[in-house]
Protein backbone atom coordinates (compact mmCIF):
# COMPACT_ATOMS: atom_id res chain seq x y z
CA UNK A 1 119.10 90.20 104.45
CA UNK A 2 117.00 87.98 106.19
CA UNK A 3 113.72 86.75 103.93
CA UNK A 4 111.27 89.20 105.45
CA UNK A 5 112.90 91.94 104.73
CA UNK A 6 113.60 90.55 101.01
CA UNK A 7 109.63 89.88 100.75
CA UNK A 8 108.92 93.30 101.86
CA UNK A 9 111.53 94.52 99.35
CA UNK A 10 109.53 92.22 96.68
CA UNK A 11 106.01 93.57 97.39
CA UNK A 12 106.86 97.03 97.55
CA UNK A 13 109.07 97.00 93.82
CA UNK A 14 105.81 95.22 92.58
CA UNK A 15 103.00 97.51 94.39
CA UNK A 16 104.87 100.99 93.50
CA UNK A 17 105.70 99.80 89.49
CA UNK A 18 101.93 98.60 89.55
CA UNK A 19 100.52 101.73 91.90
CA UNK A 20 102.06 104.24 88.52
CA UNK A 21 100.39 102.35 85.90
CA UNK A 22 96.91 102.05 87.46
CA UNK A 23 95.61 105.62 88.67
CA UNK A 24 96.68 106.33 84.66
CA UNK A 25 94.62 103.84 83.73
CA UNK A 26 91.39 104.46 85.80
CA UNK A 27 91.37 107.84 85.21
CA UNK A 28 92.30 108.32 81.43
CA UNK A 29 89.21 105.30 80.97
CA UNK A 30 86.79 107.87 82.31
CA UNK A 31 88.38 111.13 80.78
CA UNK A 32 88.21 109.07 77.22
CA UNK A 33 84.56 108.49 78.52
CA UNK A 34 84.11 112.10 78.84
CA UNK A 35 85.73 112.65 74.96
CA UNK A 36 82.96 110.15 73.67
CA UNK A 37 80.25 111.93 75.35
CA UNK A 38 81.81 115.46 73.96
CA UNK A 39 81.31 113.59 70.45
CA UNK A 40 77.85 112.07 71.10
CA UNK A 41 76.54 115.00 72.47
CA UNK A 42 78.03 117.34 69.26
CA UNK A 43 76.30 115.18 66.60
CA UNK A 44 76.26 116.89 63.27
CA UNK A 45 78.45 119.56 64.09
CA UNK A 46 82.19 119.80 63.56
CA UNK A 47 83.10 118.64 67.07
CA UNK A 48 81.55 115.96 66.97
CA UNK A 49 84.56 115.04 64.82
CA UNK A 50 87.31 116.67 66.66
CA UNK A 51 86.18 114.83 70.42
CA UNK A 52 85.87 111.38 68.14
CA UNK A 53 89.12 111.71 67.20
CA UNK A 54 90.26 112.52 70.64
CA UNK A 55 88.53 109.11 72.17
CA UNK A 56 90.09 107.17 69.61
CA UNK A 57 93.14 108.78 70.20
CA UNK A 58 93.48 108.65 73.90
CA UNK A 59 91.82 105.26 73.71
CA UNK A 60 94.61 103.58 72.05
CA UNK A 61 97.02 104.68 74.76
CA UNK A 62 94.28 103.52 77.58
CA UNK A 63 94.30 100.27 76.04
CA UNK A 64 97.95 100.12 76.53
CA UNK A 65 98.20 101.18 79.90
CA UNK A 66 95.19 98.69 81.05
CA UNK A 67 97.02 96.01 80.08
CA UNK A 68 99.96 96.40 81.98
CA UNK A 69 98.07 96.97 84.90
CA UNK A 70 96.64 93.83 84.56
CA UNK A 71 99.63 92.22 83.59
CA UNK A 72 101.59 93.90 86.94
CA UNK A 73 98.75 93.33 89.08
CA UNK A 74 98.94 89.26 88.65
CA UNK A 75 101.75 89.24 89.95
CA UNK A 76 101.20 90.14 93.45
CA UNK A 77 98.32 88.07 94.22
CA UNK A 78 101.10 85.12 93.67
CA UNK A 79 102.88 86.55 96.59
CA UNK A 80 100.40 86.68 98.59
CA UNK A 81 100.51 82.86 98.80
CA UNK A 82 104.35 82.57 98.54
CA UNK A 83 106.21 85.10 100.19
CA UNK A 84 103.14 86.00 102.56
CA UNK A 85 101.70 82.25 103.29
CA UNK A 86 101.24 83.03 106.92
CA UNK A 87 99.56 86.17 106.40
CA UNK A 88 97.11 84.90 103.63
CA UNK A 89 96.62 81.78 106.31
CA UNK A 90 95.70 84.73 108.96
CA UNK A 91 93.17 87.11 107.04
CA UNK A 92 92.34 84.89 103.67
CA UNK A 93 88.78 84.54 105.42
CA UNK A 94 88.26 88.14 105.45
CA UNK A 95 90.96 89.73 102.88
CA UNK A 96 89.91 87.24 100.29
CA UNK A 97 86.39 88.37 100.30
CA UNK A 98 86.66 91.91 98.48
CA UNK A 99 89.69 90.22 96.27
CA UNK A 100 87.35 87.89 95.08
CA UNK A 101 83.95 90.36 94.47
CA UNK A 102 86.76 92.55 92.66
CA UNK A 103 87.52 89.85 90.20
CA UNK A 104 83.79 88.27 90.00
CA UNK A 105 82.44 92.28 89.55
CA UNK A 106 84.37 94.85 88.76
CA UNK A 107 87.20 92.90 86.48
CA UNK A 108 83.79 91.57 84.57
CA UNK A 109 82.67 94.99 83.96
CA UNK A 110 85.85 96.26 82.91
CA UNK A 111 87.21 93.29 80.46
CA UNK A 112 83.72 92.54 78.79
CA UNK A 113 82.66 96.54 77.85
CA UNK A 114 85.72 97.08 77.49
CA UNK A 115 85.69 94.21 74.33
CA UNK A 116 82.63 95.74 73.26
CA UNK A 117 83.46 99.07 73.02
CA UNK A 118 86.59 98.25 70.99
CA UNK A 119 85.13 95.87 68.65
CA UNK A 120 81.63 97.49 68.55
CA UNK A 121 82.32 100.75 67.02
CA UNK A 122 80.44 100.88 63.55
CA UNK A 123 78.13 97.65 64.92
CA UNK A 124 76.58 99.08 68.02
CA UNK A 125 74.74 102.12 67.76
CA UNK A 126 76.20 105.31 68.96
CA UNK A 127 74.75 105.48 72.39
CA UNK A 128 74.92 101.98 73.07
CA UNK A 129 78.29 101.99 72.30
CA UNK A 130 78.87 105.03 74.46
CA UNK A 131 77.58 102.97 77.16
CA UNK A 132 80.23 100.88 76.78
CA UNK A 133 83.04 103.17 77.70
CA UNK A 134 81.03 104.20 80.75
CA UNK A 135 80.25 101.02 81.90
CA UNK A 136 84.26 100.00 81.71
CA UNK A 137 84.96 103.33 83.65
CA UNK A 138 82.72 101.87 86.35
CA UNK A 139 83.91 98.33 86.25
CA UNK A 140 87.95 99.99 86.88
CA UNK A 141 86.43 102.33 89.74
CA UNK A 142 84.72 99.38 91.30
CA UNK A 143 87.68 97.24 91.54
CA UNK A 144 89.54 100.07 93.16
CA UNK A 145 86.80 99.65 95.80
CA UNK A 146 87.21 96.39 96.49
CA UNK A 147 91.54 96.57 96.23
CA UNK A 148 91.15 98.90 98.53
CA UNK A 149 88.66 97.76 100.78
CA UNK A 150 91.13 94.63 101.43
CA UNK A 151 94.13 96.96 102.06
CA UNK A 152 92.23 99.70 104.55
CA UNK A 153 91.41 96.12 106.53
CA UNK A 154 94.91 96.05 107.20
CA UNK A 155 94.80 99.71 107.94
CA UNK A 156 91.91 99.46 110.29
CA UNK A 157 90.37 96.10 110.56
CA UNK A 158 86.83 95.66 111.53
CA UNK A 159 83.98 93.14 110.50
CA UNK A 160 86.02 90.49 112.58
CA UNK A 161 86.46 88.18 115.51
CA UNK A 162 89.70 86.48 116.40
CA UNK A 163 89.55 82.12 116.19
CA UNK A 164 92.40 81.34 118.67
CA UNK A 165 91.62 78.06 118.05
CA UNK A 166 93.37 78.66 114.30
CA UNK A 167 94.94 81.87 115.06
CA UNK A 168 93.62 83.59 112.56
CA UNK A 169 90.87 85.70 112.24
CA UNK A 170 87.27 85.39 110.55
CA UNK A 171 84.76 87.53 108.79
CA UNK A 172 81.76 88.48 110.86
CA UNK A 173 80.36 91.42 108.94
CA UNK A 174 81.36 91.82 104.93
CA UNK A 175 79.38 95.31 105.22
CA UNK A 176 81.79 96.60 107.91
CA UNK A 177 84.84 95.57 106.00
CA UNK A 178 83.47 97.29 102.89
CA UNK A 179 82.35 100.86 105.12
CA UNK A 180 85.01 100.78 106.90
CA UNK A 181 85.64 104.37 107.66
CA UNK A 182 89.33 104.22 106.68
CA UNK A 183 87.89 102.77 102.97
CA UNK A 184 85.51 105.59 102.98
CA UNK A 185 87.56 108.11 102.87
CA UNK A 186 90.72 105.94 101.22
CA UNK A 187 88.53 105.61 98.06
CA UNK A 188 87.62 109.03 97.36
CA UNK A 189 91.75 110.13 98.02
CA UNK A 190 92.77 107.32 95.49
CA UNK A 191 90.38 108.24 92.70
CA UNK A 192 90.62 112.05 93.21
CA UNK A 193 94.24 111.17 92.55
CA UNK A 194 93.74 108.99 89.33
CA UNK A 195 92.03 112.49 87.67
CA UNK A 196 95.13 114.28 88.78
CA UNK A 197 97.23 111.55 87.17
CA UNK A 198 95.20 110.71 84.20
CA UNK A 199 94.36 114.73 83.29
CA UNK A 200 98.05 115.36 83.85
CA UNK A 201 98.77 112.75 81.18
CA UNK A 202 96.21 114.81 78.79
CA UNK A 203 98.32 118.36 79.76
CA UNK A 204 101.38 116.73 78.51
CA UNK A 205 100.98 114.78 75.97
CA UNK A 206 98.86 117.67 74.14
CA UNK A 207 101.29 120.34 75.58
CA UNK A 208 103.67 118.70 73.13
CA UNK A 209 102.16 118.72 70.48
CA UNK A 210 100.75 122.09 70.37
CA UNK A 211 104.39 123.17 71.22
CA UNK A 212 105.14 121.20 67.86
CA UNK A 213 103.34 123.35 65.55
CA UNK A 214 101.69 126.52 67.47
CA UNK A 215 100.44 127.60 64.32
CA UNK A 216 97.96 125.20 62.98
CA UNK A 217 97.59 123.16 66.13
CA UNK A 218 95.34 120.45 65.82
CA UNK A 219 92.13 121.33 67.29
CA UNK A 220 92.27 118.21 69.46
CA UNK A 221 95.22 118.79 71.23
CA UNK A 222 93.39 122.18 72.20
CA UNK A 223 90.38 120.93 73.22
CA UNK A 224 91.79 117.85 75.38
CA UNK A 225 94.46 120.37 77.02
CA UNK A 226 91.41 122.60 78.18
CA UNK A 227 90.03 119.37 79.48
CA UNK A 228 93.10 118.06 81.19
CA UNK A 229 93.72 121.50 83.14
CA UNK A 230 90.49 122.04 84.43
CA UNK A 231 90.13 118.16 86.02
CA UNK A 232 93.40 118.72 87.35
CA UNK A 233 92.63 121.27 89.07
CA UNK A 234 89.25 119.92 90.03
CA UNK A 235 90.84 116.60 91.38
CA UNK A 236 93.93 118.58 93.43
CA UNK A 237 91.30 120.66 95.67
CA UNK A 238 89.02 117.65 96.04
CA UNK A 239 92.60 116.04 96.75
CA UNK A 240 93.42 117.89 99.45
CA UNK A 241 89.63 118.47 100.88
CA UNK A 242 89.67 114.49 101.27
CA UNK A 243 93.66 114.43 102.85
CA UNK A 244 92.49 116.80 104.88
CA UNK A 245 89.75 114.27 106.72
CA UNK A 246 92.11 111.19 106.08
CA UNK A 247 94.64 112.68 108.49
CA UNK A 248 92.09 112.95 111.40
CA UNK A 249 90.99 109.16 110.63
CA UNK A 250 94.65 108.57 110.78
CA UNK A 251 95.09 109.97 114.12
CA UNK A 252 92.39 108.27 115.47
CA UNK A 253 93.32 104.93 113.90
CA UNK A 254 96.92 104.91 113.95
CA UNK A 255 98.40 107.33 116.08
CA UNK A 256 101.97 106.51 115.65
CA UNK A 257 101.35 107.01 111.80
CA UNK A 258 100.43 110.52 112.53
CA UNK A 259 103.68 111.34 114.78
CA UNK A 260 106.06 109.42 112.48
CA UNK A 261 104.97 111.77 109.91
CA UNK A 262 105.70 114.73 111.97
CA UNK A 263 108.60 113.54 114.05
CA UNK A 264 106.52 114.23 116.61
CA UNK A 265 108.53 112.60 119.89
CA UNK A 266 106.76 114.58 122.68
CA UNK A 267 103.28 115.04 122.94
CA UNK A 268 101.89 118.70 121.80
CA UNK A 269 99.30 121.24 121.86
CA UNK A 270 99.29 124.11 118.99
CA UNK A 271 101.73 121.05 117.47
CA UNK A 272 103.64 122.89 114.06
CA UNK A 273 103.23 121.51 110.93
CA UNK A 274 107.04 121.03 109.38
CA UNK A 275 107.42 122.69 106.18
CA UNK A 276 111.26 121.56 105.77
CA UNK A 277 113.83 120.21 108.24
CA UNK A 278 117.22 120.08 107.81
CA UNK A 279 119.75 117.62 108.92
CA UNK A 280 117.73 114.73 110.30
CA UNK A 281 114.60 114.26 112.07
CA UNK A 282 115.86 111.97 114.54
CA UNK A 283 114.83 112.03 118.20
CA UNK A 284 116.89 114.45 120.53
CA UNK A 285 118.60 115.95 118.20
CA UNK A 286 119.20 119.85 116.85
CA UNK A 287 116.94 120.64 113.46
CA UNK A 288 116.76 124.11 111.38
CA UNK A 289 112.87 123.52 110.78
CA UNK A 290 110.57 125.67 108.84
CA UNK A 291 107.00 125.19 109.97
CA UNK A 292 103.76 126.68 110.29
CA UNK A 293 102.39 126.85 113.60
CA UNK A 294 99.79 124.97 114.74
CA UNK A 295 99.50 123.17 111.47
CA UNK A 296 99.92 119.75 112.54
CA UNK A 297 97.42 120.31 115.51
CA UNK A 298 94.70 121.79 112.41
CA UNK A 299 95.64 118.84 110.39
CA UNK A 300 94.71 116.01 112.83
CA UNK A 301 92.10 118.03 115.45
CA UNK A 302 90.56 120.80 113.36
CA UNK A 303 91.58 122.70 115.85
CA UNK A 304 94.91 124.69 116.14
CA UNK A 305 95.35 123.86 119.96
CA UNK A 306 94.31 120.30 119.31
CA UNK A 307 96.82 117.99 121.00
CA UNK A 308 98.70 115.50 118.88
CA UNK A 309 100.25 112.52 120.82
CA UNK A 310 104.11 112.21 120.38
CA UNK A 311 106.36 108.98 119.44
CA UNK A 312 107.44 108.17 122.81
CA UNK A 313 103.76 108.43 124.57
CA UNK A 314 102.33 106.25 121.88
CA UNK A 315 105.09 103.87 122.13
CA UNK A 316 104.98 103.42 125.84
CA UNK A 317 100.80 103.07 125.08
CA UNK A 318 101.11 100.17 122.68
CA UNK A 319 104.35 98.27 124.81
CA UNK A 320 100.93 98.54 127.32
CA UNK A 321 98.59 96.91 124.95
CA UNK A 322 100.78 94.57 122.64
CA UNK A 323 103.61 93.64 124.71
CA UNK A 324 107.35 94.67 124.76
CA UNK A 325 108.84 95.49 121.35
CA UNK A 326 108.78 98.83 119.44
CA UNK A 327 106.19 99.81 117.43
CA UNK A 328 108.20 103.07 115.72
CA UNK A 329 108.55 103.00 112.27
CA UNK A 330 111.53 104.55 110.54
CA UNK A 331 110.54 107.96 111.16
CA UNK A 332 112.68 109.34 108.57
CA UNK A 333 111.32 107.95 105.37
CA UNK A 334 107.87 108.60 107.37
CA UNK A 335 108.54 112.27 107.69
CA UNK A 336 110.22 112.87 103.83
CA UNK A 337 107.55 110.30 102.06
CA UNK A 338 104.97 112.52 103.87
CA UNK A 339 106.17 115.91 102.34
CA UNK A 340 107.15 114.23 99.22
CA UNK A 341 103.24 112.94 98.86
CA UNK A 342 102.01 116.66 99.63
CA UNK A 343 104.79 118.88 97.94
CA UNK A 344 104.24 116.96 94.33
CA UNK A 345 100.77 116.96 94.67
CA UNK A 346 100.34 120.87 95.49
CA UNK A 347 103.51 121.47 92.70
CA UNK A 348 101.29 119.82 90.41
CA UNK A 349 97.88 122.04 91.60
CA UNK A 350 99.64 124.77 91.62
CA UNK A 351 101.25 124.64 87.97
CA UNK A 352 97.92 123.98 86.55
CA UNK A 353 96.65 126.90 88.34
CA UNK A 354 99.31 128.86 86.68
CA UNK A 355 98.38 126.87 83.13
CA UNK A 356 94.89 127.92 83.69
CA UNK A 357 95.49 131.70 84.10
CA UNK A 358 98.17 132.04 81.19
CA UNK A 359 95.45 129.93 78.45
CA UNK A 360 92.69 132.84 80.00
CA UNK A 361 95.04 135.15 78.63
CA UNK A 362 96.04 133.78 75.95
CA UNK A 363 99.50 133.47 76.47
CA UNK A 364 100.10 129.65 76.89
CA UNK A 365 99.73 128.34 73.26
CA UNK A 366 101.90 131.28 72.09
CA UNK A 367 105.26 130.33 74.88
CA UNK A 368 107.54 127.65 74.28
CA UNK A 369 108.62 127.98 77.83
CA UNK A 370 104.96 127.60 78.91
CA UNK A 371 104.48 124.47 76.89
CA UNK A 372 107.37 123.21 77.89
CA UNK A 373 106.69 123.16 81.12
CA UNK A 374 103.28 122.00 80.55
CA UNK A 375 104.85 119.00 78.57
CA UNK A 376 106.74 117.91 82.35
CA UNK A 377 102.91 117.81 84.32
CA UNK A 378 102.88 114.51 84.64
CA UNK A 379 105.37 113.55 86.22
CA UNK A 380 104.42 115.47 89.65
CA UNK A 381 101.30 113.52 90.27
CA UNK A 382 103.37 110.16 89.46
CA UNK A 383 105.68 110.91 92.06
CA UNK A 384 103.01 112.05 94.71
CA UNK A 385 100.90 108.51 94.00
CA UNK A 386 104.33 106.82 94.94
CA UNK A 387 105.22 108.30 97.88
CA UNK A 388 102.28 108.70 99.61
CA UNK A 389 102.00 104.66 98.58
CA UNK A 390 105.00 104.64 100.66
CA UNK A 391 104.19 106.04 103.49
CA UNK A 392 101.15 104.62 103.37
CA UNK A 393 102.72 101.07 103.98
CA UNK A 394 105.69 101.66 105.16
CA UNK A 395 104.46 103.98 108.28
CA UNK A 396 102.08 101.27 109.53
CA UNK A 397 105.00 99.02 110.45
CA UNK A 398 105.47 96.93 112.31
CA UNK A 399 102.10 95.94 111.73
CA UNK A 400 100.79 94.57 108.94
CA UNK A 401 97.34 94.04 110.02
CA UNK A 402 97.45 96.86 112.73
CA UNK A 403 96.49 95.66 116.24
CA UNK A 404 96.82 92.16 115.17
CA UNK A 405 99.46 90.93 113.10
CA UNK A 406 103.03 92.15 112.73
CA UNK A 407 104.90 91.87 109.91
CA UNK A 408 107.61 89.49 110.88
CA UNK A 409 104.77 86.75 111.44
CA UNK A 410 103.23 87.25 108.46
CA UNK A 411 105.62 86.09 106.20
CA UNK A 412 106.33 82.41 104.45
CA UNK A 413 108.34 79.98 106.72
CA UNK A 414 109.21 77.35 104.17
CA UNK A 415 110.68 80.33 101.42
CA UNK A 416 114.40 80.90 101.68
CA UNK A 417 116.74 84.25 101.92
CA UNK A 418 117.92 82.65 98.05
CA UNK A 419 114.67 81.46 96.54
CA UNK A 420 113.20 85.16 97.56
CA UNK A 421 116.78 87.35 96.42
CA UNK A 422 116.35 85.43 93.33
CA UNK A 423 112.48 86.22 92.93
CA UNK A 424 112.90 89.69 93.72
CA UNK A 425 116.00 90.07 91.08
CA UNK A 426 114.10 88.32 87.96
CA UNK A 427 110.49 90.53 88.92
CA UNK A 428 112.72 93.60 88.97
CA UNK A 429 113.71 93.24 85.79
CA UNK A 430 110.75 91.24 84.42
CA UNK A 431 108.96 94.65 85.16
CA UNK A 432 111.71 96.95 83.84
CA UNK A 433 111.37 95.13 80.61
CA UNK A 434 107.67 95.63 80.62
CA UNK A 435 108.12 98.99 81.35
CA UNK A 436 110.36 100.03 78.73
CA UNK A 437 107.62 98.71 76.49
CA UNK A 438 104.84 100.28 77.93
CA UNK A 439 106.92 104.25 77.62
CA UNK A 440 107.85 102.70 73.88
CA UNK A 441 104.31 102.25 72.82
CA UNK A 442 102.72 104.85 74.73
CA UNK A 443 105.49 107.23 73.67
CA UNK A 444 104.94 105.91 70.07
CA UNK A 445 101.34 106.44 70.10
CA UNK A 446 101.19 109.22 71.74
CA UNK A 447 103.95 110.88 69.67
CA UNK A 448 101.45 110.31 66.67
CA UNK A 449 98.45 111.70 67.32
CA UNK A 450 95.12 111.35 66.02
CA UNK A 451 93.77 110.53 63.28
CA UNK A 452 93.69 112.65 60.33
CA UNK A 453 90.14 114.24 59.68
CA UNK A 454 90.63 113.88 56.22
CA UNK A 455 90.85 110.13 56.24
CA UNK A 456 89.14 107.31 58.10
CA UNK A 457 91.24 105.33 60.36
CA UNK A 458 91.37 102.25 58.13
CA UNK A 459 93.43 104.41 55.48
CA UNK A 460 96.21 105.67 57.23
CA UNK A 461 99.58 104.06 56.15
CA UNK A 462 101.35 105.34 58.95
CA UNK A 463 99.60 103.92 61.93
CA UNK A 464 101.26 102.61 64.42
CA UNK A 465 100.60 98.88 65.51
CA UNK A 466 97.62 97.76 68.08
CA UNK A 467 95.71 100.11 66.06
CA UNK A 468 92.06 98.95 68.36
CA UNK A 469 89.64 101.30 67.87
């Protein structure tokens, strides 16, 4: 392999380990939010003292799972500068900006309330140290912003004009870059899909335990269950409300995005949306598809006539504009990540639904089958955040600043095939290692539970370590 296609290899082991930890993470900070507000708001009453011990509960694995996201997200700033020098020389006027307001703002926020809220309980008062939480929740939704201001720049960059004196490119308008319509509807999409993540953590983790001991279930895992379906299925609609506009922007934007996720080769009207296709989805050749008609036409136009531009039109339209070269990306893993993004995420919508419906009447606590189902939730949201990651990357090639910069000039001259192999190997299992210790102590918390309400925290003998709040 040559060492672009090693440093791609690199950033994308990196970004997808890193993209699992951190919707988790933003999410469950504002859910355990929502638990301290339950508590505050229930003062003198007995749930005051079953949401308490839910925030210090879920807090604990929070803490854990903010911590490798911090730890994981390190990591690929570094490359930035050594497998992508070229890049970084290109856009660091411009793609450094929202980096650096994200550490200088958000990661402020985040790491200072966060301190305070772990070491202030007991010292602050109760709704100062409320305020603490909630101001952390904002700090990790703000530096979402910003992360993903830089990246919908390379989606759609504006706020810019070209130096060909120093081939590169130079900010003009930080407003633009941060409204950039891409961002504006990017944003919403990612966080929508945190709640999904984070509340489908809640379903399972409480799923199991009520599926431990049905009869005396720990009001707790009852309450935070409730919780977790309803923001599920909260976050899926908005979810797919949000998609829904994000594929029009993307058909505007990038056009050849849009096909590749269709296999779209010939320009359409009343274009079908493919449900399944069997075989391969390779140009000129014979597919048993399933589709709904018109779908893909609704999806991109609103409208089901709506014309959708195929592969080959939009190829021969950019060889126009950018020069000879081909500017198709592998349509298969295009086309799969595309229904793999959309079929977890409505799986996942659609079992909570189906949660929802059996707790209304009063079935779910009393199935094993149910909960154990329930207990599996999680792990259909994961898998949606990763794939549509995917395609989200790996469907804009081979640009990676679209219009401007392609891939194969962004990377590092002066790094080696062996110096990145090696790299690549010793992150890969730098971050398996840190991820079998993340599942251990999550698992190990988790596994635990809360606190008993017959004892304060301090007195338990059986806690497990990194007891923090």
């Amino acid at each position: 392999m040559d060492p672009t296609t090693l440093a791609r290899w690199q950033f994308a082991t990196t970004t997808v380990y890193h993209f699992l930890i951190v919707p988790i993470s933003i999410g469950l900070t504002a859910l355990v939010a929502v638990m301290q507000t339950k508590a505050y708001r229930r003062r003198g009453t007995a749930g005051e003292e079953v949401w308490d011990r839910s925030a210090r509960f879920w807090g604990r694995i929070m803490l854990v799972l903010f911590a490798l996201g911090v730890v994981t997200g390190i990591v690929q700033e570094f490359q930035f500068g050594m497998n992508w020098s070229a890049y970084s020389r290109f856009v660091g006027d411009i793609f450094g900006a929202p980096l650096a307001m994200e550490a200088l703002i958000a990661f402020f926020l985040e790491s200072t309330f966060l301190g305070l809220w772990i070491f202030g309980r007991g010292i602050l008062s109760p709704k100062v140290h409320l305020a603490t939480i909630w101001l952390a929740a904002a700090g990790t939704t703000i530096s979402a912003y910003f992360i993903l201001a830089a990246n919908s720049f390379m989606q759609h960059p504006v706020g810019l004009t070209y130096n060909a004196a120093k081939n590169r490119v130079e900010l003009t308008s930080i407003w633009k870059v941060l409204t950039n319509s891409t961002q504006l509807v990017t944003f919403p999409h990612t966080i929508l899909a945190a709640f999904m993540t984070a509340s489908a953590l809640l379903v399972t983790v409480s799923a199991h335990h009520l599926r431990k001991d049905r009869e005396a279930a720990d009001p707790v895992h009852r309450g935070v269950a409730k919780l977790g379906i309803g923001v599920l299925i909260v976050a899926a609609v908005g979810v797919s409300l949000v998609g829904h506009v994000q594929g029009q922007i993307m058909t505007k934007q990038q056009p050849m995005k849009m096909a590749a996720a269709e296999a779209l080769w010939d320009t359409k009207t009343n274009a079908s949306f493919s449900l399944l296709a069997y075989a391969n989805v390779e140009q000129g050749r014979n597919k048993i598809d399933i589709s709904i008609p018109g779908g893909l036409s609704l999806l991109a136009t609103n409208s089901l006539d709506g014309k959708v531009e195929g592969i080959n039109d939009i190829q021969k339209a950019e060889t126009a504009k950018y020069g000879k070269g081909s500017y198709v990306p592998v349509v298969w893993m295009a086309y799969w990540m595309f229904r793999l993004m959309i079929g977890f995420g409505v799986l996942a919508a659609l079992i909570a639904i189906f949660l929802a419906i059996q707790w209304r009447r009063d079935r779910l606590l009393q199935s094993q089958k149910l909960l154990r189902v329930a207990t599996w939730t999680v792990a259909l949201p994961l898998a949606a955040n990763a794939f549509g990651w995917i395609f989200t990357e790996t469907a804009r090639q081979p640009w990676l600043v679209y219009g401007l910069l392609r891939t194969k000039d962004g990377v590092s001259t002066n790094v080696g095939t062996g110096f990145t192999l090696t790299t690549l190997v010793l992150f890969t299992v730098l971050y398996g290692v840190l991820g079998v210790i993340c599942f251990r102590l999550v698992h190990r918390f988790a596994t635990a539970g809360p606190d008993s309400p017959a004892a304060p925290p301090t007195e338990r003998t059986d806690e497990p370590v990194l007891n923090l709040v």
